[in-house]
C-alpha atoms as a PDB file:
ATOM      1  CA  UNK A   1     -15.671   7.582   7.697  1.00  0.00           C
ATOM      2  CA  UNK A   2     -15.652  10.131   4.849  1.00  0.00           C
ATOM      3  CA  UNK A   3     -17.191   9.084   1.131  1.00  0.00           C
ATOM      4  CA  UNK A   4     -15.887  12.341  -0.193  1.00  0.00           C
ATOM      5  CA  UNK A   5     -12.570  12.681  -1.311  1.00  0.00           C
ATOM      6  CA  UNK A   6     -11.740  16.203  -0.249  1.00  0.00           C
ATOM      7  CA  UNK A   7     -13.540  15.434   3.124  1.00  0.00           C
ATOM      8  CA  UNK A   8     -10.568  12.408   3.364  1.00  0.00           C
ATOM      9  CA  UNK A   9      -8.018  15.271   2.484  1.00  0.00           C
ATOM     10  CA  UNK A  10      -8.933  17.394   4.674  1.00  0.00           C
ATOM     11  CA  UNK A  11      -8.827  15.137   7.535  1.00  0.00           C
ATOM     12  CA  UNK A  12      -5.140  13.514   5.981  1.00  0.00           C
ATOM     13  CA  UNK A  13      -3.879  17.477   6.835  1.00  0.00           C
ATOM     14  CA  UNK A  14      -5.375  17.812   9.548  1.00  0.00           C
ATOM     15  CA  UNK A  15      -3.492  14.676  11.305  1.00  0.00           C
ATOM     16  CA  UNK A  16      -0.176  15.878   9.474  1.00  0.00           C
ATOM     17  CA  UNK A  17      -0.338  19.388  11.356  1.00  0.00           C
ATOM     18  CA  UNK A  18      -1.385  17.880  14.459  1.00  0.00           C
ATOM     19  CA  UNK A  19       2.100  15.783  15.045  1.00  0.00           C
ATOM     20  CA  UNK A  20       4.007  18.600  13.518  1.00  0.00           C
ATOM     21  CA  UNK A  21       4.445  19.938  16.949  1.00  0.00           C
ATOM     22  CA  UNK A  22       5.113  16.815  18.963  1.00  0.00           C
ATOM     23  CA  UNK A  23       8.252  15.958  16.605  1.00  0.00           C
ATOM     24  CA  UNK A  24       9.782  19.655  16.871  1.00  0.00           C
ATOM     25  CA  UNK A  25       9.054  19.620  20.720  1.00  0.00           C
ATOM     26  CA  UNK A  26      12.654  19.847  21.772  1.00  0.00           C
ATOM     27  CA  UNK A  27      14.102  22.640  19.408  1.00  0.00           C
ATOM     28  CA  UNK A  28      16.648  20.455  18.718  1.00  0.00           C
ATOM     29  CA  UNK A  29      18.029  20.900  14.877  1.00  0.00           C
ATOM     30  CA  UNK A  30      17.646  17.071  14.382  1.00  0.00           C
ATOM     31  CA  UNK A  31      14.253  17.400  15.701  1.00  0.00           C
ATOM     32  CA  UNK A  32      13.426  20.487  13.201  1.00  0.00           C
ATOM     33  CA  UNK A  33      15.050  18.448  10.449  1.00  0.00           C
ATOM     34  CA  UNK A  34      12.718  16.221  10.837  1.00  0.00           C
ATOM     35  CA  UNK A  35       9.529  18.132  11.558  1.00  0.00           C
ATOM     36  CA  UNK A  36      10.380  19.921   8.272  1.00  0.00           C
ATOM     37  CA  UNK A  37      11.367  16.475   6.110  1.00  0.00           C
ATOM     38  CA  UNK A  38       8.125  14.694   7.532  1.00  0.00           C
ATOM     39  CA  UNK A  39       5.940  17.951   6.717  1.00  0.00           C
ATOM     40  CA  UNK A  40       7.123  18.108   3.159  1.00  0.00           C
ATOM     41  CA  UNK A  41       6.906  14.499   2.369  1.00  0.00           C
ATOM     42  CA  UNK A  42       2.791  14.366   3.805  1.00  0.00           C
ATOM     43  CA  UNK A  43       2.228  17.288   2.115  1.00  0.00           C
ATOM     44  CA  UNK A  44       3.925  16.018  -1.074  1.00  0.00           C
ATOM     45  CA  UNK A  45       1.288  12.870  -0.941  1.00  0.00           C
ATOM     46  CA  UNK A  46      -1.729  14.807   0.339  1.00  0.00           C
ATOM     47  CA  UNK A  47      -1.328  16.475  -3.158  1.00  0.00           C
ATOM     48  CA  UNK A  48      -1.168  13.381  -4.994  1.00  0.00           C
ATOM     49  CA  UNK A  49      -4.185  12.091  -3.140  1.00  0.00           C
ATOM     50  CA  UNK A  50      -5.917  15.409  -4.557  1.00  0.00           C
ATOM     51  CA  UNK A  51      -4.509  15.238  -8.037  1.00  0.00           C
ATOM     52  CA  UNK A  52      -5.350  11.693  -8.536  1.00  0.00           C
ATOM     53  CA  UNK A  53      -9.717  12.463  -7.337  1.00  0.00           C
ATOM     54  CA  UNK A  54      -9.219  15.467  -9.362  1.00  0.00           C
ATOM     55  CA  UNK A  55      -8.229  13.498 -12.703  1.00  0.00           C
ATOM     56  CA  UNK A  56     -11.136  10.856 -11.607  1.00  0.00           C
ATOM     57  CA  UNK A  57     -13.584  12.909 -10.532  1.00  0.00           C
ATOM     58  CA  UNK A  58     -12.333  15.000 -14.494  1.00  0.00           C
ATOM     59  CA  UNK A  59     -12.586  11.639 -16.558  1.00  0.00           C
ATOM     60  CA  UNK A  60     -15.935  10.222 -15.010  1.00  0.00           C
ATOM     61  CA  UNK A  61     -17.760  12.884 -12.996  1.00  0.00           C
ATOM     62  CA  UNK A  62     -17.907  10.676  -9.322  1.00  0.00           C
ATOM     63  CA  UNK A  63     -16.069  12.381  -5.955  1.00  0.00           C
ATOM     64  CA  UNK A  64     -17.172   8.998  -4.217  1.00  0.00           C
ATOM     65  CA  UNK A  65     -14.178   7.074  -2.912  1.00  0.00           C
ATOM     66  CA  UNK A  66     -15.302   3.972  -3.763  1.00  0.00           C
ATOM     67  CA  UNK A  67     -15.971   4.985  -6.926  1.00  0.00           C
ATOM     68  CA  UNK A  68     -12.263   5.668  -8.411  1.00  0.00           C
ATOM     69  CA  UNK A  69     -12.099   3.804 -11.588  1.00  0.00           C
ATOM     70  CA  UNK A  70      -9.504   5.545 -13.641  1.00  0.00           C
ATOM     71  CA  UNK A  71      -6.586   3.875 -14.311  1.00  0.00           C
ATOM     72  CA  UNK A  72      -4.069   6.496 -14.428  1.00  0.00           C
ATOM     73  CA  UNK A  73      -5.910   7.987 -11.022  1.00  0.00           C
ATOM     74  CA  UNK A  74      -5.808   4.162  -9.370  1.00  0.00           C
ATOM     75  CA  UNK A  75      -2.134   4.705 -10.067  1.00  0.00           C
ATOM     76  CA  UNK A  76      -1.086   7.590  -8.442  1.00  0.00           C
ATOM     77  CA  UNK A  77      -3.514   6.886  -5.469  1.00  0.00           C
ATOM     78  CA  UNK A  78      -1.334   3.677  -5.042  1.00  0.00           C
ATOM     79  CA  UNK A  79       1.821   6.001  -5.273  1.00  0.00           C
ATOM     80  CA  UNK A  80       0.550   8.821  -2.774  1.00  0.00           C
ATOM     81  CA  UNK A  81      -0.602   6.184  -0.229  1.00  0.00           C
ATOM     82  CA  UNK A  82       2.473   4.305  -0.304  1.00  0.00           C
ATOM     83  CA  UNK A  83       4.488   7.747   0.126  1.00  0.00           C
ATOM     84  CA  UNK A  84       2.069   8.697   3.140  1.00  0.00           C
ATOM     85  CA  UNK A  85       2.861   4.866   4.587  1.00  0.00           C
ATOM     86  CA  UNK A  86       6.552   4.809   4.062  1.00  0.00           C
ATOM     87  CA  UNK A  87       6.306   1.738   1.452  1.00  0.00           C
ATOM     88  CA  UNK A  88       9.501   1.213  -0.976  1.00  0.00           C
ATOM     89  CA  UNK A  89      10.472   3.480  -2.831  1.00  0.00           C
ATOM     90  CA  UNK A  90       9.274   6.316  -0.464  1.00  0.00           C
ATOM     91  CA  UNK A  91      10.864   5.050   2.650  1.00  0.00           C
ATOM     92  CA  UNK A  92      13.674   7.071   2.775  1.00  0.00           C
ATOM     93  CA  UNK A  93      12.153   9.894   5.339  1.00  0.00           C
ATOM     94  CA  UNK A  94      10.694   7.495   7.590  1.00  0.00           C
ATOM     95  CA  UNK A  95      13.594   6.299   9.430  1.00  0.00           C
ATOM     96  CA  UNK A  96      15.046   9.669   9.088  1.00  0.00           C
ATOM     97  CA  UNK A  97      12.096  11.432  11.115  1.00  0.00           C
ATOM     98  CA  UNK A  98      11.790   8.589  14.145  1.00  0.00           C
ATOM     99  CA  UNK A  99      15.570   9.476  14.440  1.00  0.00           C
ATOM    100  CA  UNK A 100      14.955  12.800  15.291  1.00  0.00           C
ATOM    101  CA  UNK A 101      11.627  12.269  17.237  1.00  0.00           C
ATOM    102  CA  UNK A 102      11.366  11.146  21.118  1.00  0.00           C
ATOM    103  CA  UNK A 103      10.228   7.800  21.633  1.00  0.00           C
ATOM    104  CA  UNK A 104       6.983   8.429  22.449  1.00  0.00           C
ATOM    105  CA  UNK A 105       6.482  10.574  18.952  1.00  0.00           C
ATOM    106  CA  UNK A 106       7.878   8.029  17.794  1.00  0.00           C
ATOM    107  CA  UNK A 107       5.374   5.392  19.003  1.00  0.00           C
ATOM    108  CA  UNK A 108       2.808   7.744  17.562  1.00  0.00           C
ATOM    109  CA  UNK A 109       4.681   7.822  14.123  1.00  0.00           C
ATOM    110  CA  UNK A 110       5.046   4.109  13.974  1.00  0.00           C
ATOM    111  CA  UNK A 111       1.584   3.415  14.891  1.00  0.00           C
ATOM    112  CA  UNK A 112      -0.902   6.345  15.524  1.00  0.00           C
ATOM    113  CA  UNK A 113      -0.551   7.981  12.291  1.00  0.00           C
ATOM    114  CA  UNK A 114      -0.365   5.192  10.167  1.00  0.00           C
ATOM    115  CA  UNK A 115      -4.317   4.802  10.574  1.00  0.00           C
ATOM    116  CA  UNK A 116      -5.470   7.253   8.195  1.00  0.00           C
ATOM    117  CA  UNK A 117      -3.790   6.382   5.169  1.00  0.00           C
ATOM    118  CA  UNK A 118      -4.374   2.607   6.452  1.00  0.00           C
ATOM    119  CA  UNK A 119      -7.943   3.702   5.799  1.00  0.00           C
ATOM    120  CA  UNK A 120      -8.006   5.122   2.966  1.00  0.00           C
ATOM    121  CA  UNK A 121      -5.991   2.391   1.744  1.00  0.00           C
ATOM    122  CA  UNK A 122      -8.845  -0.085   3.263  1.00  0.00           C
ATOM    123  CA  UNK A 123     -11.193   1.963   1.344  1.00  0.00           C
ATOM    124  CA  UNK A 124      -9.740   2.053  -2.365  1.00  0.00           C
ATOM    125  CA  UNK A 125      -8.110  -1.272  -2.065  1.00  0.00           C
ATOM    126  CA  UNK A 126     -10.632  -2.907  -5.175  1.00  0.00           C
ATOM    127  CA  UNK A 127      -9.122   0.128  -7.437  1.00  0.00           C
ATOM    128  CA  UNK A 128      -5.821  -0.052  -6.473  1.00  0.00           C
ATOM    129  CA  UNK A 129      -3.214  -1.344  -8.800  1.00  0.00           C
ATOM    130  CA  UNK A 130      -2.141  -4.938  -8.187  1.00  0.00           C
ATOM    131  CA  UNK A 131       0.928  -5.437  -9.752  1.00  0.00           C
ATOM    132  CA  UNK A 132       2.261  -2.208  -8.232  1.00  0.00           C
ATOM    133  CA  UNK A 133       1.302  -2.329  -5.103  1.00  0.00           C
ATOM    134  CA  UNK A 134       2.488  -6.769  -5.049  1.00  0.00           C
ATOM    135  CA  UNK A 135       6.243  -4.946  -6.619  1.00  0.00           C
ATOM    136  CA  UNK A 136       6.338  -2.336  -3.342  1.00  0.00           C
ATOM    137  CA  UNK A 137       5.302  -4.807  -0.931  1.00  0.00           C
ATOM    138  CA  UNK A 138       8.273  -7.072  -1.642  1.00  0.00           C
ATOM    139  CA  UNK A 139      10.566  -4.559  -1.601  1.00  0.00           C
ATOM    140  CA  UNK A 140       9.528  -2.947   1.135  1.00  0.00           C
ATOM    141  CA  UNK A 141      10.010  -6.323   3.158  1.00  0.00           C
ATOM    142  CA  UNK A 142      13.881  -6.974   1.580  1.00  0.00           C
ATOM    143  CA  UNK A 143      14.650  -3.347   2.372  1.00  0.00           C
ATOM    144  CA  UNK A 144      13.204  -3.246   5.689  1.00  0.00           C
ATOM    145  CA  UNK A 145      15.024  -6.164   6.170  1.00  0.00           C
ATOM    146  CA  UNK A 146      18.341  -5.533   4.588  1.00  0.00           C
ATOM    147  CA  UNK A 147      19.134  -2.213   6.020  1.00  0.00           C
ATOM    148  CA  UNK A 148      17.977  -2.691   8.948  1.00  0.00           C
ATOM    149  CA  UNK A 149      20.638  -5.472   9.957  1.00  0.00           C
ATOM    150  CA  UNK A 150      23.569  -2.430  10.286  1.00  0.00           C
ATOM    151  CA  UNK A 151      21.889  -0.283  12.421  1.00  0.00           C
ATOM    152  CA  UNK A 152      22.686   0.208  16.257  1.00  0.00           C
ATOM    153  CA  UNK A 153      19.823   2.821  17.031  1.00  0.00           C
ATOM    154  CA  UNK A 154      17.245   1.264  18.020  1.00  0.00           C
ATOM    155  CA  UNK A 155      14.498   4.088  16.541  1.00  0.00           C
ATOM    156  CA  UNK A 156      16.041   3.183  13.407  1.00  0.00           C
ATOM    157  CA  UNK A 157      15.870  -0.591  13.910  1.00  0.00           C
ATOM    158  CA  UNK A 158      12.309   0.096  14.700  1.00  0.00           C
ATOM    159  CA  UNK A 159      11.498   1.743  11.089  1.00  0.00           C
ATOM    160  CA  UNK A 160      12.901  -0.665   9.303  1.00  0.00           C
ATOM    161  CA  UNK A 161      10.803  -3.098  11.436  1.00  0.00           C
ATOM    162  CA  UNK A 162       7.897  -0.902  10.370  1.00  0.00           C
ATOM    163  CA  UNK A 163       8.683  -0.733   6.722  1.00  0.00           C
ATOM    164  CA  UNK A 164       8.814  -4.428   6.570  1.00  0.00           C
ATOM    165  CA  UNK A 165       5.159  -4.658   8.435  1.00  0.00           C
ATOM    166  CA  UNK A 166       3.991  -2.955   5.932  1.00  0.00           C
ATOM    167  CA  UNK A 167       5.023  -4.745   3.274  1.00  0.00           C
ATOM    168  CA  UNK A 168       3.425  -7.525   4.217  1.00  0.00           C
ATOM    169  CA  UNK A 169       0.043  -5.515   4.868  1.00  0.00           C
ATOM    170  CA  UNK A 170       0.467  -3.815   1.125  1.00  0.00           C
ATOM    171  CA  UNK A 171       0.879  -7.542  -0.248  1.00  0.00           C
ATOM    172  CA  UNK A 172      -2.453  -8.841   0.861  1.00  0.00           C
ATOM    173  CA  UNK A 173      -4.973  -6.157   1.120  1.00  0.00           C
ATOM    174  CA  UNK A 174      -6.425  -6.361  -2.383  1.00  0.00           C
ATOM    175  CA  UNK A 175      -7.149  -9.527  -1.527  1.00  0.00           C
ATOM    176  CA  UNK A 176      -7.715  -9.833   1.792  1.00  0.00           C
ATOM    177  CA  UNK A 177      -8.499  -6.115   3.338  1.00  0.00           C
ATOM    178  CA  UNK A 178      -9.682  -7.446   6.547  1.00  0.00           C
ATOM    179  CA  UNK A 179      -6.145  -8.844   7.331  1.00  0.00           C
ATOM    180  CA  UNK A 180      -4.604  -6.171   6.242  1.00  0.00           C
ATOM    181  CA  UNK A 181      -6.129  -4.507   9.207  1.00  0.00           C
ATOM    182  CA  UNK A 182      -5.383  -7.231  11.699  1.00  0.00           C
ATOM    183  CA  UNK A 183      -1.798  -7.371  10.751  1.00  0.00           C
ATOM    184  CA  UNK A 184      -2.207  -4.051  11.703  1.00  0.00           C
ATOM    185  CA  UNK A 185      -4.117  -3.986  15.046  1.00  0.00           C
ATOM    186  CA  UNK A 186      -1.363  -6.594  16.052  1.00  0.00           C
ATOM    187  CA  UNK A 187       1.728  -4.828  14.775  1.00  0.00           C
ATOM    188  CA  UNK A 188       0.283  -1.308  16.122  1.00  0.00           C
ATOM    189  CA  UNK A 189       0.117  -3.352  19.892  1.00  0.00           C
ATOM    190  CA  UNK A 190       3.924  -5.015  19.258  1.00  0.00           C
ATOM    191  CA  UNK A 191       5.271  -1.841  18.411  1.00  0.00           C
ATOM    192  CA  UNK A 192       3.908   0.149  21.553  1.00  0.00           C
ATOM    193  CA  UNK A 193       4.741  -2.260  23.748  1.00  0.00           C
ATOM    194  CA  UNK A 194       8.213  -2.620  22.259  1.00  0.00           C
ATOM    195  CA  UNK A 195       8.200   1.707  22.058  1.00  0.00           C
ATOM    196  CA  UNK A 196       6.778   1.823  25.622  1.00  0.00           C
ATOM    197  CA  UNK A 197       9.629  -0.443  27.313  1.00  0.00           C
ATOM    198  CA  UNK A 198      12.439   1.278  25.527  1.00  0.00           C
ATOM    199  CA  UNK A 199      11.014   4.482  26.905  1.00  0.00           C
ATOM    200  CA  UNK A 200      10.852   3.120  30.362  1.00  0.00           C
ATOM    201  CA  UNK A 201      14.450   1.875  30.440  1.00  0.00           C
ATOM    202  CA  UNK A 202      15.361   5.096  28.522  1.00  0.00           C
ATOM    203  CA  UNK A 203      17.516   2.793  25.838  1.00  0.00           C
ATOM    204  CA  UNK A 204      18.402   4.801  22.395  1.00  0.00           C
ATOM    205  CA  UNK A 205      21.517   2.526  21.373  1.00  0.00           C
ATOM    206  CA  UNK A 206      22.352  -1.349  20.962  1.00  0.00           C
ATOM    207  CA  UNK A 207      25.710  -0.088  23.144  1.00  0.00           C
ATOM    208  CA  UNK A 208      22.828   1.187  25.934  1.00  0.00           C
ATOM    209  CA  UNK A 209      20.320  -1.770  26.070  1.00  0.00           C
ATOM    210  CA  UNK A 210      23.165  -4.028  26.876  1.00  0.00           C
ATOM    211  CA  UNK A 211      23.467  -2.402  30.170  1.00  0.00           C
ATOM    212  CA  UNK A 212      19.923  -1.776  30.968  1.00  0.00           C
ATOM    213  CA  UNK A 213      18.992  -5.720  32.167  1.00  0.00           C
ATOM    214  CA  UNK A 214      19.729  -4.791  35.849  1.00  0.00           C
ATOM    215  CA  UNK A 215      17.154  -1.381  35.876  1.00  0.00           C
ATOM    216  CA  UNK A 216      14.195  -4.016  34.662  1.00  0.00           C
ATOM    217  CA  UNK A 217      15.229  -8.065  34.866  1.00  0.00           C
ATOM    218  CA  UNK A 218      11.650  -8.629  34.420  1.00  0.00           C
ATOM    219  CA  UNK A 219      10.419  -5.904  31.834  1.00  0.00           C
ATOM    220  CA  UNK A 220      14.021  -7.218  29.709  1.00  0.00           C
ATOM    221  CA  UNK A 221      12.517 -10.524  29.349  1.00  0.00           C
ATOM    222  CA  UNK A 222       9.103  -9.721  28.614  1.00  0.00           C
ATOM    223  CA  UNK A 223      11.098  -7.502  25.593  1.00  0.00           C
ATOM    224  CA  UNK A 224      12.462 -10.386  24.309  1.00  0.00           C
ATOM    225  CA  UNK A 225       9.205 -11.837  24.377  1.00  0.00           C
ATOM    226  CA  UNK A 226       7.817  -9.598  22.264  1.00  0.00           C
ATOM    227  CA  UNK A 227      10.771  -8.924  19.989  1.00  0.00           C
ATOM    228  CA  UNK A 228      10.001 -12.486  18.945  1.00  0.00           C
ATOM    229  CA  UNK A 229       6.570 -11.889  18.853  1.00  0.00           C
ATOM    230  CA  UNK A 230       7.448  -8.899  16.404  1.00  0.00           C
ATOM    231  CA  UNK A 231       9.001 -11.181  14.122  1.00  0.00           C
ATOM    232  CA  UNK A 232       6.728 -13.340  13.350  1.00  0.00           C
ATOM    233  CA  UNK A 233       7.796 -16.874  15.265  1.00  0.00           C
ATOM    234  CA  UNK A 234       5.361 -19.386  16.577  1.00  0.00           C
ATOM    235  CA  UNK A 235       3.700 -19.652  19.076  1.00  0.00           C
ATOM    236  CA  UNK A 236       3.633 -16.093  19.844  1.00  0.00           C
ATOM    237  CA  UNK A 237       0.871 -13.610  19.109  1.00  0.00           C
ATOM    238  CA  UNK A 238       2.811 -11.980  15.478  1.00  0.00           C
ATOM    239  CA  UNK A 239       2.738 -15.320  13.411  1.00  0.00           C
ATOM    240  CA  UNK A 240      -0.929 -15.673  13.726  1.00  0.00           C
ATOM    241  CA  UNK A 241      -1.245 -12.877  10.939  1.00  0.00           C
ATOM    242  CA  UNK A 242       1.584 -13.942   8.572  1.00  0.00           C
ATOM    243  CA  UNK A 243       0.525 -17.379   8.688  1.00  0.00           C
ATOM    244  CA  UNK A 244      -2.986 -16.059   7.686  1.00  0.00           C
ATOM    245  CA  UNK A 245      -1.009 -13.662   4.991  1.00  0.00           C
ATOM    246  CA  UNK A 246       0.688 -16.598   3.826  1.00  0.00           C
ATOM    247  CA  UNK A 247      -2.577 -19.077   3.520  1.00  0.00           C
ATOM    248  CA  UNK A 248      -4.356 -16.431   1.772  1.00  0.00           C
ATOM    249  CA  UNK A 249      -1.642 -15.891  -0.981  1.00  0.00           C
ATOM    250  CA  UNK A 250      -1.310 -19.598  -1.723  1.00  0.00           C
ATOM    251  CA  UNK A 251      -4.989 -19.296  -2.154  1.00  0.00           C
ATOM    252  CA  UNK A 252      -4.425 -16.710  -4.544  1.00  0.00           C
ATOM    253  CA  UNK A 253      -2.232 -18.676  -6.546  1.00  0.00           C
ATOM    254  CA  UNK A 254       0.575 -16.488  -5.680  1.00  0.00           C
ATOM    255  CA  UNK A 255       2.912 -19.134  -3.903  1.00  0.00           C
ATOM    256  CA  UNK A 256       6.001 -17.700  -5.373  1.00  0.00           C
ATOM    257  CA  UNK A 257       4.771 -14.235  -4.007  1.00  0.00           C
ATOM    258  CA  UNK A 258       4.486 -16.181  -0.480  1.00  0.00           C
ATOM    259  CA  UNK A 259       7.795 -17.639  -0.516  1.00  0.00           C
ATOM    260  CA  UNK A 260       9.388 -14.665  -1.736  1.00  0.00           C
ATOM    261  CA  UNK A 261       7.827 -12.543   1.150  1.00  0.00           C
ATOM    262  CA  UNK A 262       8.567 -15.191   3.608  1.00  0.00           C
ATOM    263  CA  UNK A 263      12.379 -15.948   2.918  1.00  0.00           C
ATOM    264  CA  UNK A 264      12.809 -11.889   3.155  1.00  0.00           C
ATOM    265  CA  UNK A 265      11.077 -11.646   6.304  1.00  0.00           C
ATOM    266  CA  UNK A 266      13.819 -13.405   8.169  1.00  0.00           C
ATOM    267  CA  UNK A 267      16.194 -10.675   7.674  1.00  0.00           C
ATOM    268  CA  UNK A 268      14.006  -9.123  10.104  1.00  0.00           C
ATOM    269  CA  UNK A 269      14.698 -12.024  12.292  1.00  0.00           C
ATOM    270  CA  UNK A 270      18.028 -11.421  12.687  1.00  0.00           C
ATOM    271  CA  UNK A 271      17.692  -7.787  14.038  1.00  0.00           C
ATOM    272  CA  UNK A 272      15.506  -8.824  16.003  1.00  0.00           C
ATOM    273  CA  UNK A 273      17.262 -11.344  17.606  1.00  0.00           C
ATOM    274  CA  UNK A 274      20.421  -9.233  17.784  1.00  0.00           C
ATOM    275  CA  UNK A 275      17.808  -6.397  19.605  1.00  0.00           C
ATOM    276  CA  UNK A 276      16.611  -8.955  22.068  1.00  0.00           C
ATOM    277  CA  UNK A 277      20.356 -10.529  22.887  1.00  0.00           C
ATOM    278  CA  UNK A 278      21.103  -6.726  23.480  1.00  0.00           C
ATOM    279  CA  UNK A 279      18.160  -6.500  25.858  1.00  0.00           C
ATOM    280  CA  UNK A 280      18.597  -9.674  27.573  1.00  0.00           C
ATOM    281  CA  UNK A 281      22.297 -10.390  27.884  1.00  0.00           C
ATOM    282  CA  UNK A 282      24.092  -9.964  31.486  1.00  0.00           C
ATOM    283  CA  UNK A 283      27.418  -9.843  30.536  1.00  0.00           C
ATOM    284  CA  UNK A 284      28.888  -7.536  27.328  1.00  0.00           C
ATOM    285  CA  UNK A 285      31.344  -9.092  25.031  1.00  0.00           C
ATOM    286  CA  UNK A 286      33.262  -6.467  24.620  1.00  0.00           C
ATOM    287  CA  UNK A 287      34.002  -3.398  27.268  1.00  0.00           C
ATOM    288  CA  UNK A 288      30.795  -0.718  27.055  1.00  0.00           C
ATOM    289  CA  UNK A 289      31.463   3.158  27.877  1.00  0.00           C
ATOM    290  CA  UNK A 290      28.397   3.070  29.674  1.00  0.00           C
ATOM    291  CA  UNK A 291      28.459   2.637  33.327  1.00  0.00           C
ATOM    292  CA  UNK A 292      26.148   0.108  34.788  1.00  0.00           C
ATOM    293  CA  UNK A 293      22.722   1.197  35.915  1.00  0.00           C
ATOM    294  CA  UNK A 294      21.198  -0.140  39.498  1.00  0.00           C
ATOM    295  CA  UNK A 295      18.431  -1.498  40.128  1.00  0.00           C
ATOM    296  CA  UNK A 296      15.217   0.754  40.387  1.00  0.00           C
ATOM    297  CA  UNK A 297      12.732  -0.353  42.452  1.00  0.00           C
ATOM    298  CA  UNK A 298       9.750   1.963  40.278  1.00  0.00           C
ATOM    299  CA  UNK A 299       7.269  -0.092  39.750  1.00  0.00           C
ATOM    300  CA  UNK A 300       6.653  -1.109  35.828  1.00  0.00           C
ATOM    301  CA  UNK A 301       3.469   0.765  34.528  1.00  0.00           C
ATOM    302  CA  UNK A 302       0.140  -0.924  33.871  1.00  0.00           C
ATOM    303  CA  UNK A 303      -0.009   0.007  30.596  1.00  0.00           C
ATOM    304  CA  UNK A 304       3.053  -1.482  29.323  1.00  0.00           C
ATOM    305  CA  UNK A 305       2.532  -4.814  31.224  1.00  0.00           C
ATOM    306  CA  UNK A 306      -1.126  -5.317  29.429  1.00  0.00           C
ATOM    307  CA  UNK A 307       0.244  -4.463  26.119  1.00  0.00           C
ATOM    308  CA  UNK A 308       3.043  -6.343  26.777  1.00  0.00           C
ATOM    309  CA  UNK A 309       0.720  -9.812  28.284  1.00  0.00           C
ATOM    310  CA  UNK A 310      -1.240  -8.970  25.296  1.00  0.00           C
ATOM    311  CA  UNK A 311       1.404  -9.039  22.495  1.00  0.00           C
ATOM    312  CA  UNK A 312       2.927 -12.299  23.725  1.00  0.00           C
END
């Protein structure tokens, strides 16, 4: 809600220091590891968020947000934002950090904490640089994609997921802010649902999930619900926004953009697929070191069934 740019600073640190905590909750040195990479990285684009007003507000005199015309400052805005997001070619903390987070700090991560640079990039998305911003977006999807096909945690899965997301949200939101923030909304409610049931059947590893369909028969299903729904097929709740994403481009005349962005989003499809066969299977291929769980008759929260009705 801030016009000021050190006002939007200011409140960019504040939410930095606030998760600090939560990720370095269990003393653990992964956990510290990444408490300390995800402090350095926000700080490192906080900085650039203040260097690039600084240069504006030096060249033509405004501290409005709206008001950032300089090119060199609409530049490294675009850069800082992107670094804050986890957009190619910043990315490489983000899965690193979820790793060594819980999965609930992780749900805030993925979703939570996104907002405020989401905001800011709501804000400054007439000044932003378009041909920049087009370049990150499509490699954010192919390398959300790509590496996240040889993964077998599923945190790790999940930020790649993420990354992807947000390339498609970078792509459209200088022309199109408003569904930039309803591919948001929507991926912020996939996400916690998918977050949420992982948590509840306590599954870190591909090797773990495939023995967790007798805890949860129901709760596994509705996960391969909205795995689907996560990647975008019909008629479930996450194509309504790429569709949109994809409609708006062509208006754009940037079909080749579309396609591009498209074709790359079904290497997301396949992890996904793999994450709900995982999730849903009865029966390993191959022998698991993991004994089988039993049946637990605790009842599935409320929460995670309306997020879960709601993402489908």
């Amino acid at each position: 809600s801030s016009n000021h740019w050190v006002m939007a600073w200011t409140g960019l640190e504040i939410n930095t220091l606030a998760i600090l905590p939560l990720i370095s909750k269990s003393h653990h040195p992964r956990a510290i590891e990444a408490a300390t990479k995800y402090f350095l990285v926000q700080a490192a684009a906080s900085a650039l968020v203040l260097f690039s007003s600084m240069t504006n507000a030096w060249h033509t005199g405004q501290w409005d947000i709206t008001q950032l015309t300089h090119p060199v400052s609409c530049l490294i805005l675009t850069s800082a934002i992107a670094m804050k997001l986890g957009l190619v070619p910043f990315h490489f903390w983000f899965p690193e950090v979820l790793q060594g987070s819980p999965l609930t700090t992780g749900l805030l991560l993925s979703t939570i904490m996104k907002l405020p640079p989401m905001a800011l990039l709501f804000m400054t998305s007439p000044s932003l640089n378009p041909t920049l911003l087009t370049t990150m977006a499509i490699l954010s999807t192919a390398l959300g994609g790509w590496m996240g096909l040889n993964q077998t945690q599923t945190r790790k899965i999940l930020a790649f997921s993420s990354i992807s997301h947000l390339g498609w949200m970078a792509i459209i939101v200088i022309y199109n802010p408003k569904l930039t923030l309803l591919n948001f909304y929507l991926y912020a409610l996939m996400t916690s649902t998918v977050f949420l049931t992982l948590n509840s059947i306590k599954a870190l590893k591909l090797s773990t999930l495939m023995t967790t369909w007798t805890k949860a028969p129901a709760l596994n299903t509705m996960l391969l619900l909205t795995l689907l729904s996560l990647a975008g097929l019909p008629p479930l709740t996450g194509f309504l926004p790429k569709w949109l994403i994809i409609q708006e481009l062509t208006k754009q005349d940037m079909a080749p953009a579309a396609t591009i962005i498209s074709l790359l989003s079904l290497l997301g499809l396949f992890f996904y697929l793999r994450l709900a066969y995982c999730a849903t299977i009865t029966l390993p291929p191959h022998t698991t070191n993991h004994m089988k769980l039993w049946y637990t008759n605790k009842p599935t929260s409320i929460l995670v069934a309306i997020l879960t009705t709601m993402s489908i």
